[in-house]
PDB file of N, CA and C in Angstrom:
ATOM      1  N   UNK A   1    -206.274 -67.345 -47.447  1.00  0.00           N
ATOM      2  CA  UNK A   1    -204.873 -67.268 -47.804  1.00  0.00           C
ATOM      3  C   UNK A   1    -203.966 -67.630 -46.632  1.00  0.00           C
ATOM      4  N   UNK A   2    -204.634 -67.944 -45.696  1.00  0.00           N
ATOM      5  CA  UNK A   2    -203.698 -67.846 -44.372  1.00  0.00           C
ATOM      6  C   UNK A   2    -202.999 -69.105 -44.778  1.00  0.00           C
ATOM      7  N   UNK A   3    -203.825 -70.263 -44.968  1.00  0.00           N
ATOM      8  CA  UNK A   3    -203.360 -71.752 -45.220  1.00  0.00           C
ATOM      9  C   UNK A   3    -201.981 -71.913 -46.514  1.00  0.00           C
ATOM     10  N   UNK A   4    -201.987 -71.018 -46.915  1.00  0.00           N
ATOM     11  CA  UNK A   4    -200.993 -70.800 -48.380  1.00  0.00           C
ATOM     12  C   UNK A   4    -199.718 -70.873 -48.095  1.00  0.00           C
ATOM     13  N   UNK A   5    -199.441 -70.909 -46.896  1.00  0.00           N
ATOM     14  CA  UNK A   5    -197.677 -70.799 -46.793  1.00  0.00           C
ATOM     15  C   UNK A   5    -196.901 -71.718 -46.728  1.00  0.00           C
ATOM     16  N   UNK A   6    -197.978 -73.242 -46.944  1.00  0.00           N
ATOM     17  CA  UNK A   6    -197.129 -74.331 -47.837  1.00  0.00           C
ATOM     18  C   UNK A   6    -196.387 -74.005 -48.958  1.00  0.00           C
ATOM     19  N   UNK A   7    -197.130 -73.279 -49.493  1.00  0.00           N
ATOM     20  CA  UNK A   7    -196.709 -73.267 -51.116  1.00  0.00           C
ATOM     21  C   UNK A   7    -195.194 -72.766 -51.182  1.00  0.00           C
ATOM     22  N   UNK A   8    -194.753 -72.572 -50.300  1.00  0.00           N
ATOM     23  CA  UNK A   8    -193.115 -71.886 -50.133  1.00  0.00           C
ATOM     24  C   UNK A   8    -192.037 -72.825 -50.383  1.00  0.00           C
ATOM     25  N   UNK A   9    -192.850 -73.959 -49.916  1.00  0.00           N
ATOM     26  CA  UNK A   9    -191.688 -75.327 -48.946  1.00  0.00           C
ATOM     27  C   UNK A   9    -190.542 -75.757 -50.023  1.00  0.00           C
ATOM     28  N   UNK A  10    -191.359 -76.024 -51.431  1.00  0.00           N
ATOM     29  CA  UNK A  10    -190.152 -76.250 -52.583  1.00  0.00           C
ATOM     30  C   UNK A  10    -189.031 -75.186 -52.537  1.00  0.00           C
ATOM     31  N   UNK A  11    -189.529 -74.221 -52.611  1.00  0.00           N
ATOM     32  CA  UNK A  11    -188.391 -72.794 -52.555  1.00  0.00           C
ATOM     33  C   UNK A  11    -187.421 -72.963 -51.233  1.00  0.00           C
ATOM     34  N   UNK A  12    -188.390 -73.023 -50.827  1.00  0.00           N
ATOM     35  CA  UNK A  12    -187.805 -72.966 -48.914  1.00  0.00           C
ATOM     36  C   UNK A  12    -186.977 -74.053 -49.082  1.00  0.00           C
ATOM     37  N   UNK A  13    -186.536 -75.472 -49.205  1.00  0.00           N
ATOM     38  CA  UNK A  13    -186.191 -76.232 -49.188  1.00  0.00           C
ATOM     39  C   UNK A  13    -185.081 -75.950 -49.848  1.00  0.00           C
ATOM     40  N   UNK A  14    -185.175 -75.847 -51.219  1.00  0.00           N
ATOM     41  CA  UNK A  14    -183.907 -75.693 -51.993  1.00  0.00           C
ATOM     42  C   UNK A  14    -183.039 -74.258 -51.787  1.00  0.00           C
ATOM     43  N   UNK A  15    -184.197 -73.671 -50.986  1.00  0.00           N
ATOM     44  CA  UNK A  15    -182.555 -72.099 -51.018  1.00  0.00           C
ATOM     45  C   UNK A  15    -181.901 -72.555 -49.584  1.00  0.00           C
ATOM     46  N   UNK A  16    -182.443 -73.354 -48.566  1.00  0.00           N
ATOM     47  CA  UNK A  16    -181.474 -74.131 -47.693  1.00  0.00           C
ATOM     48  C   UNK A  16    -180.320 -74.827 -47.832  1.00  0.00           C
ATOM     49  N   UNK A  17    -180.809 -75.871 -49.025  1.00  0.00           N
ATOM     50  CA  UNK A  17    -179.932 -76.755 -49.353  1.00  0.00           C
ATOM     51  C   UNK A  17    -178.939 -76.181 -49.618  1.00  0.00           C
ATOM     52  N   UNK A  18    -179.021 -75.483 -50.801  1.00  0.00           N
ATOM     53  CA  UNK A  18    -177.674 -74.665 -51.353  1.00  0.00           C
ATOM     54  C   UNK A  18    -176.857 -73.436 -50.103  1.00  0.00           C
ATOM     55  N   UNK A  19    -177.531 -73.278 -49.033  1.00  0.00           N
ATOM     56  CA  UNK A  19    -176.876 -72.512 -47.863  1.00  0.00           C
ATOM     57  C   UNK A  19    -176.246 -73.182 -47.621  1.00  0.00           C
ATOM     58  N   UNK A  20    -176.903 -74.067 -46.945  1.00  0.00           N
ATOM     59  CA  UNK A  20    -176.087 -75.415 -46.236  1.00  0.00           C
ATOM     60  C   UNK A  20    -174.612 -76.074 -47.045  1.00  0.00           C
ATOM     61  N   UNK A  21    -174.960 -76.086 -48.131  1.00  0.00           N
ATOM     62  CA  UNK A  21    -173.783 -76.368 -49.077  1.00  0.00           C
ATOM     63  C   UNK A  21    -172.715 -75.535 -49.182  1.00  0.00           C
ATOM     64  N   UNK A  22    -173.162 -74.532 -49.557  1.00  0.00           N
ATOM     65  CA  UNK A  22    -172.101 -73.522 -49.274  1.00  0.00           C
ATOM     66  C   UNK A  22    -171.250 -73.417 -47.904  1.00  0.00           C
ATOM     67  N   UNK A  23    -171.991 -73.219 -47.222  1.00  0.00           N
ATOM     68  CA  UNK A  23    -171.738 -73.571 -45.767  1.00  0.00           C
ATOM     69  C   UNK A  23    -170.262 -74.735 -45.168  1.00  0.00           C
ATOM     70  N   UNK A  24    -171.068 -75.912 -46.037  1.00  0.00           N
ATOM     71  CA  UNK A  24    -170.163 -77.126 -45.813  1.00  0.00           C
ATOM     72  C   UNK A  24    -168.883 -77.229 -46.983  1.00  0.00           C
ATOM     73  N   UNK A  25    -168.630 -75.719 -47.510  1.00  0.00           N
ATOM     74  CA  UNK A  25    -167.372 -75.626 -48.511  1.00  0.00           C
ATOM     75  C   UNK A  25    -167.918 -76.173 -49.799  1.00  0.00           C
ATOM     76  N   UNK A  26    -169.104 -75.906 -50.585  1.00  0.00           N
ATOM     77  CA  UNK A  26    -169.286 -76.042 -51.945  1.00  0.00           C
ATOM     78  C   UNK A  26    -168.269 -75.280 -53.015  1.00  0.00           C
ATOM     79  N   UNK A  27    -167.403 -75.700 -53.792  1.00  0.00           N
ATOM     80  CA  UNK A  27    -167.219 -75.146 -54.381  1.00  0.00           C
ATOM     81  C   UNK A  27    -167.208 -75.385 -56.031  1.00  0.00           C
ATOM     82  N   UNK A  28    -168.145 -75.492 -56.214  1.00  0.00           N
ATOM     83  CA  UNK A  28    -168.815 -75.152 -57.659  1.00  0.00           C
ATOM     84  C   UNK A  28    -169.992 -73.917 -57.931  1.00  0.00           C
ATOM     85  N   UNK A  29    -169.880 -74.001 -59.094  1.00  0.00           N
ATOM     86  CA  UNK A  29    -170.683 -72.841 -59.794  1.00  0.00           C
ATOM     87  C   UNK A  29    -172.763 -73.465 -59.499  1.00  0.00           C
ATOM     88  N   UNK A  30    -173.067 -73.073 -59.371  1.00  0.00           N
ATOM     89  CA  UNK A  30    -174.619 -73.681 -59.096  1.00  0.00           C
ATOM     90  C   UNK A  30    -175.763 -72.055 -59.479  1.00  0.00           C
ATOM     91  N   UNK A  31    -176.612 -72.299 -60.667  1.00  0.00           N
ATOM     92  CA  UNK A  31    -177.438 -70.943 -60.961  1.00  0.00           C
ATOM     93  C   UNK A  31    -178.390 -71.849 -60.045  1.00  0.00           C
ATOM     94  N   UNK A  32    -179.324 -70.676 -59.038  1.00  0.00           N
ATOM     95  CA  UNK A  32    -180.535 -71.035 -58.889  1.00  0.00           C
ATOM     96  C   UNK A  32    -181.415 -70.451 -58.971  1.00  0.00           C
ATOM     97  N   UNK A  33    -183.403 -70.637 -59.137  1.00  0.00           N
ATOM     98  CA  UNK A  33    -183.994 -69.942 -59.665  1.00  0.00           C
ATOM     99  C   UNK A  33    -184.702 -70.426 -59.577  1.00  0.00           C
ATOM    100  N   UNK A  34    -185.187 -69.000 -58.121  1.00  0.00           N
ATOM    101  CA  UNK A  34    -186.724 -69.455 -57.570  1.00  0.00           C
ATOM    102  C   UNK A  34    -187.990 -68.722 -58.571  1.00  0.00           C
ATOM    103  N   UNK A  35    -188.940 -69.549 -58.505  1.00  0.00           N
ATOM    104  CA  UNK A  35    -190.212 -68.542 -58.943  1.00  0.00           C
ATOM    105  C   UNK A  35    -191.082 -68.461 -57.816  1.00  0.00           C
ATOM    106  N   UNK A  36    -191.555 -66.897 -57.378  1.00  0.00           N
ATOM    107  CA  UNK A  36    -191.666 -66.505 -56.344  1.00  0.00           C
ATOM    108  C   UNK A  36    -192.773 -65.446 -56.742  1.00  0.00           C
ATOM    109  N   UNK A  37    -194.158 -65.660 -55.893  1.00  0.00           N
ATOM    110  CA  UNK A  37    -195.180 -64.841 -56.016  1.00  0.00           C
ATOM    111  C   UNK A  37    -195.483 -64.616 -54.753  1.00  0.00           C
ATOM    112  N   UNK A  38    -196.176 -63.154 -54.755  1.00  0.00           N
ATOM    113  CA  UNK A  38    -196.950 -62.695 -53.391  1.00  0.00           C
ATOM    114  C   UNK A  38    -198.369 -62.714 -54.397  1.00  0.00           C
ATOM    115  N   UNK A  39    -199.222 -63.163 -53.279  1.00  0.00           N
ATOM    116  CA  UNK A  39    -200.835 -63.599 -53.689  1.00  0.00           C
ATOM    117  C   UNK A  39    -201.545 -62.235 -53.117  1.00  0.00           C
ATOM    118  N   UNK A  40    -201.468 -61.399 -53.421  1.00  0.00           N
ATOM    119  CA  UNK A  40    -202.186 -59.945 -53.604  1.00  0.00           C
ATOM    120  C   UNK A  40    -203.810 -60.173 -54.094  1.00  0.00           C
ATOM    121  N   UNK A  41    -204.634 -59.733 -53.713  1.00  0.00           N
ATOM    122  CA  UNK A  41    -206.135 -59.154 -54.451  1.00  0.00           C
ATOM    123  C   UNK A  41    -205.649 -57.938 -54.604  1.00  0.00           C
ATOM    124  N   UNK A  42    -205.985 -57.792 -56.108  1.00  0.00           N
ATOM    125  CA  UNK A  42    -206.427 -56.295 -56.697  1.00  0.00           C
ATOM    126  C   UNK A  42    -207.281 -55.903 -57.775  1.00  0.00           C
ATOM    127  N   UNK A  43    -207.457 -55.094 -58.112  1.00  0.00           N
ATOM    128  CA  UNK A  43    -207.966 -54.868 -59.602  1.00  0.00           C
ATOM    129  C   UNK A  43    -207.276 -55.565 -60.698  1.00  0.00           C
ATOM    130  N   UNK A  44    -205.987 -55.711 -60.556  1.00  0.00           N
ATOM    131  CA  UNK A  44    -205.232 -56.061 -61.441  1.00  0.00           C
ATOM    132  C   UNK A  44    -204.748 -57.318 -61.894  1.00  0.00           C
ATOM    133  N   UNK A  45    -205.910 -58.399 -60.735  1.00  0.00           N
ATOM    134  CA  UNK A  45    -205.608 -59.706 -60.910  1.00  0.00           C
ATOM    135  C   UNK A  45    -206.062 -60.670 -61.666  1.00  0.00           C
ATOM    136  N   UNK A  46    -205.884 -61.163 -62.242  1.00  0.00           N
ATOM    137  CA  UNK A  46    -206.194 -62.540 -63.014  1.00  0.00           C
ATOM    138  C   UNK A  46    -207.414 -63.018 -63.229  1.00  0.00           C
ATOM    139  N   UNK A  47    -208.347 -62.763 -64.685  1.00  0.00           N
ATOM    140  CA  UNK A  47    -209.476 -63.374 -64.440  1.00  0.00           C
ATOM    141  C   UNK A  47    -210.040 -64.030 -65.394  1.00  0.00           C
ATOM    142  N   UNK A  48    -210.913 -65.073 -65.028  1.00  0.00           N
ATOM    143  CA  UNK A  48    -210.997 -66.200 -66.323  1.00  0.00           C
ATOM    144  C   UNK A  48    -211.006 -65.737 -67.761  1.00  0.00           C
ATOM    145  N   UNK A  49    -210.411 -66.400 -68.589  1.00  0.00           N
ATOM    146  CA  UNK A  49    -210.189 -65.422 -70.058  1.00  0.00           C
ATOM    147  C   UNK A  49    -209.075 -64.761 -70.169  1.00  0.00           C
ATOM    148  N   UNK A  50    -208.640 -64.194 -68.966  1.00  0.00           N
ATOM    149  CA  UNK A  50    -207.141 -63.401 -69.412  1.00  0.00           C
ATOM    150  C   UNK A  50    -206.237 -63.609 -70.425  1.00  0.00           C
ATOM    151  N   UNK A  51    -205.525 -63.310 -71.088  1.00  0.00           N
ATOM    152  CA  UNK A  51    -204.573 -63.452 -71.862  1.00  0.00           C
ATOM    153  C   UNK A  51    -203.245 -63.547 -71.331  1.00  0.00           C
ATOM    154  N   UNK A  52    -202.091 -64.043 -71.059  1.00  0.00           N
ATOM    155  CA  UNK A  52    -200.817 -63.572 -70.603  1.00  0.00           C
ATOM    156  C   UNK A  52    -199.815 -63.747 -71.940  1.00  0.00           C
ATOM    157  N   UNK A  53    -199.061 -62.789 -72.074  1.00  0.00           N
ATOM    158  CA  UNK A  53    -197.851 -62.585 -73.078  1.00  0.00           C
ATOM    159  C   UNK A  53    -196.549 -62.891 -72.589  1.00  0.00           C
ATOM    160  N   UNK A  54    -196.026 -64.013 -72.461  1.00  0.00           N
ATOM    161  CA  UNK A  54    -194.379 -64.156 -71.937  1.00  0.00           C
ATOM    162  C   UNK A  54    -193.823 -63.296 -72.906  1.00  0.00           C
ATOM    163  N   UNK A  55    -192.861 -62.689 -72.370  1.00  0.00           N
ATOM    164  CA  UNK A  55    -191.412 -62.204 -73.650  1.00  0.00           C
ATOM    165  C   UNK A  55    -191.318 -62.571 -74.640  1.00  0.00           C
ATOM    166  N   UNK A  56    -191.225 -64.058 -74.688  1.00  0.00           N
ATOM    167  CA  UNK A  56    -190.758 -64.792 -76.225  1.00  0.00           C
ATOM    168  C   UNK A  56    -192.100 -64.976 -76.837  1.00  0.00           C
ATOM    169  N   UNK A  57    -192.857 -64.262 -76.223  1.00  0.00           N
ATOM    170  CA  UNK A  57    -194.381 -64.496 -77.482  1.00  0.00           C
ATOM    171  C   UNK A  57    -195.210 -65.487 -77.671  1.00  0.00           C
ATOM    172  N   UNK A  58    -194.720 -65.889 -75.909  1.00  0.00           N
ATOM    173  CA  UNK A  58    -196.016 -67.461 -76.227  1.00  0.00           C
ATOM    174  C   UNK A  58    -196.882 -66.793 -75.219  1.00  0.00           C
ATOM    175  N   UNK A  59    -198.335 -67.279 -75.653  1.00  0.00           N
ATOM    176  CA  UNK A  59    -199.589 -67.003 -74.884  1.00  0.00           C
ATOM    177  C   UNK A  59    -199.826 -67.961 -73.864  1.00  0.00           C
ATOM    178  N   UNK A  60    -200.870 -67.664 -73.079  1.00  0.00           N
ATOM    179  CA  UNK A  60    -201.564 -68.348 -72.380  1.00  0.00           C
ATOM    180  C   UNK A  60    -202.725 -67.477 -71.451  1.00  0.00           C
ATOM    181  N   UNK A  61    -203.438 -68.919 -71.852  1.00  0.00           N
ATOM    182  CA  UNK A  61    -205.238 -67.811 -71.720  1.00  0.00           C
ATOM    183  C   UNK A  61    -205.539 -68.662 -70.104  1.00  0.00           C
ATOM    184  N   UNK A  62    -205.934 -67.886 -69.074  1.00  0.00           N
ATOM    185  CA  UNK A  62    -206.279 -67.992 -67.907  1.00  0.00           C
ATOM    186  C   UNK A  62    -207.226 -69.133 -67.706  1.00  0.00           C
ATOM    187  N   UNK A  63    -207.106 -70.093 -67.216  1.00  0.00           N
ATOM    188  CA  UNK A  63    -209.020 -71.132 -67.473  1.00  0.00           C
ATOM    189  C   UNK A  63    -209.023 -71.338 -66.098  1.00  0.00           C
ATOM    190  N   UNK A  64    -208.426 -71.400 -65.251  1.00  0.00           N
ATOM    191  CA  UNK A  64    -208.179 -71.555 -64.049  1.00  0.00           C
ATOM    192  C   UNK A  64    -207.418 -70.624 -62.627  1.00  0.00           C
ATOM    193  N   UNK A  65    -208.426 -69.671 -62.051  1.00  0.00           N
ATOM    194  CA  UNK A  65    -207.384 -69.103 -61.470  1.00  0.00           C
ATOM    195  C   UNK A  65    -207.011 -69.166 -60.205  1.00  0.00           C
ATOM    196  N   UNK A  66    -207.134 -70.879 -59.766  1.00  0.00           N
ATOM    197  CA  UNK A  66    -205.998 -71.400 -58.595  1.00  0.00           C
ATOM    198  C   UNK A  66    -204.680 -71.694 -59.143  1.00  0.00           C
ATOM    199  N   UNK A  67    -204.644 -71.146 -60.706  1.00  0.00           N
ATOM    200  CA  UNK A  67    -203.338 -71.937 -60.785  1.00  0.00           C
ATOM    201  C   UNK A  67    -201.701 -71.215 -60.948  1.00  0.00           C
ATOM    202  N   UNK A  68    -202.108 -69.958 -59.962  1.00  0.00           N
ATOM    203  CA  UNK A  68    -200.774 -68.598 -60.158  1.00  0.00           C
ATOM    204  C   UNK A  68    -199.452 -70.021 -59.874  1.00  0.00           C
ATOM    205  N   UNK A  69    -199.384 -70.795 -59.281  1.00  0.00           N
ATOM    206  CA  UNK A  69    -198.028 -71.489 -59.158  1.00  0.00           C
ATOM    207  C   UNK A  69    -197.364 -71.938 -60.331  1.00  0.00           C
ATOM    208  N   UNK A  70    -198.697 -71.799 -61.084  1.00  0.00           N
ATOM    209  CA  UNK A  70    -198.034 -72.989 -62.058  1.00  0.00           C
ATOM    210  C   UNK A  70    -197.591 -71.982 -63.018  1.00  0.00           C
ATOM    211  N   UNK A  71    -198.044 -70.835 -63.370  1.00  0.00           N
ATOM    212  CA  UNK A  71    -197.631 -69.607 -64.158  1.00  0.00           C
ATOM    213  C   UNK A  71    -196.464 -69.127 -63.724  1.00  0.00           C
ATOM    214  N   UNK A  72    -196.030 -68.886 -62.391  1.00  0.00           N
ATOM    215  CA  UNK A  72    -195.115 -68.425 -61.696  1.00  0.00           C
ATOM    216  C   UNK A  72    -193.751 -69.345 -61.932  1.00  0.00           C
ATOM    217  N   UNK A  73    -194.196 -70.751 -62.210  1.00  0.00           N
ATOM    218  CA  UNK A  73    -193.382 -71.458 -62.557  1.00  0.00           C
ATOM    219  C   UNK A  73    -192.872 -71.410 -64.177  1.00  0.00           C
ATOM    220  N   UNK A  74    -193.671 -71.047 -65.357  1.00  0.00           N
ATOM    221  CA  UNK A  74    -193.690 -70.851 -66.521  1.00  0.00           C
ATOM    222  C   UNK A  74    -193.056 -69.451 -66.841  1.00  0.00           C
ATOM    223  N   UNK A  75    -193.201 -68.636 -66.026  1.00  0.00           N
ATOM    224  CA  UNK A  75    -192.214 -67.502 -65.734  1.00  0.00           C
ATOM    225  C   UNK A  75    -190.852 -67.587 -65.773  1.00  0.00           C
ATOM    226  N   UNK A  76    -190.584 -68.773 -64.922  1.00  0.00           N
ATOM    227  CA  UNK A  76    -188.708 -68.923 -64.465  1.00  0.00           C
ATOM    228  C   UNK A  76    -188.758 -70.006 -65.999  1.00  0.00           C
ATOM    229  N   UNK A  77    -188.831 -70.727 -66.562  1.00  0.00           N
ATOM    230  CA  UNK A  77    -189.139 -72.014 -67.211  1.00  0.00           C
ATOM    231  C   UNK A  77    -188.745 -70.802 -68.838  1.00  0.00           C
ATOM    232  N   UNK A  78    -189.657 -69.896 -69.101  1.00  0.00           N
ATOM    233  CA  UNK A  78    -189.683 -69.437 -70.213  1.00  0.00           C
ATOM    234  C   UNK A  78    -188.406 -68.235 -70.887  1.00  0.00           C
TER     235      UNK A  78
END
């Protein structure tokens, strides 16, 4: 996990931009919306087969579990 702290850089990048903007007198309305995970081992983590339930009642069954980014992203998305 040490190598993982690429995975920030999209986030990292865009909550700059919009500093910086602000910064340089933005003045418009702008929502932003990071999806943001800490990569924890536990009992409670993710394992092939899982089921996940978004809010609005769509599924999705685990087949892969390098792929928390892309869930994390389906999180903000849904």
């Amino acid at each position: 996990m040490t190598a993982m702290k690429a995975d920030m850089g999209g986030a990292g990048t865009i909550t700059g931009g919009l500093g910086l903007s602000i910064i340089r007198g933005l003045d418009k309305r702008v929502k932003l919306i990071l999806c943001c995970a800490e990569n924890m081992i536990s009992g409670r983590a993710l394992k092939l087969g899982d089921i996940i339930t978004y809010k609005n009642g769509k599924t999705v069954e685990i087949m892969n579990t390098d792929a928390e980014g892309r869930l994390v992203l389906a999180d903000g998305l849904i």
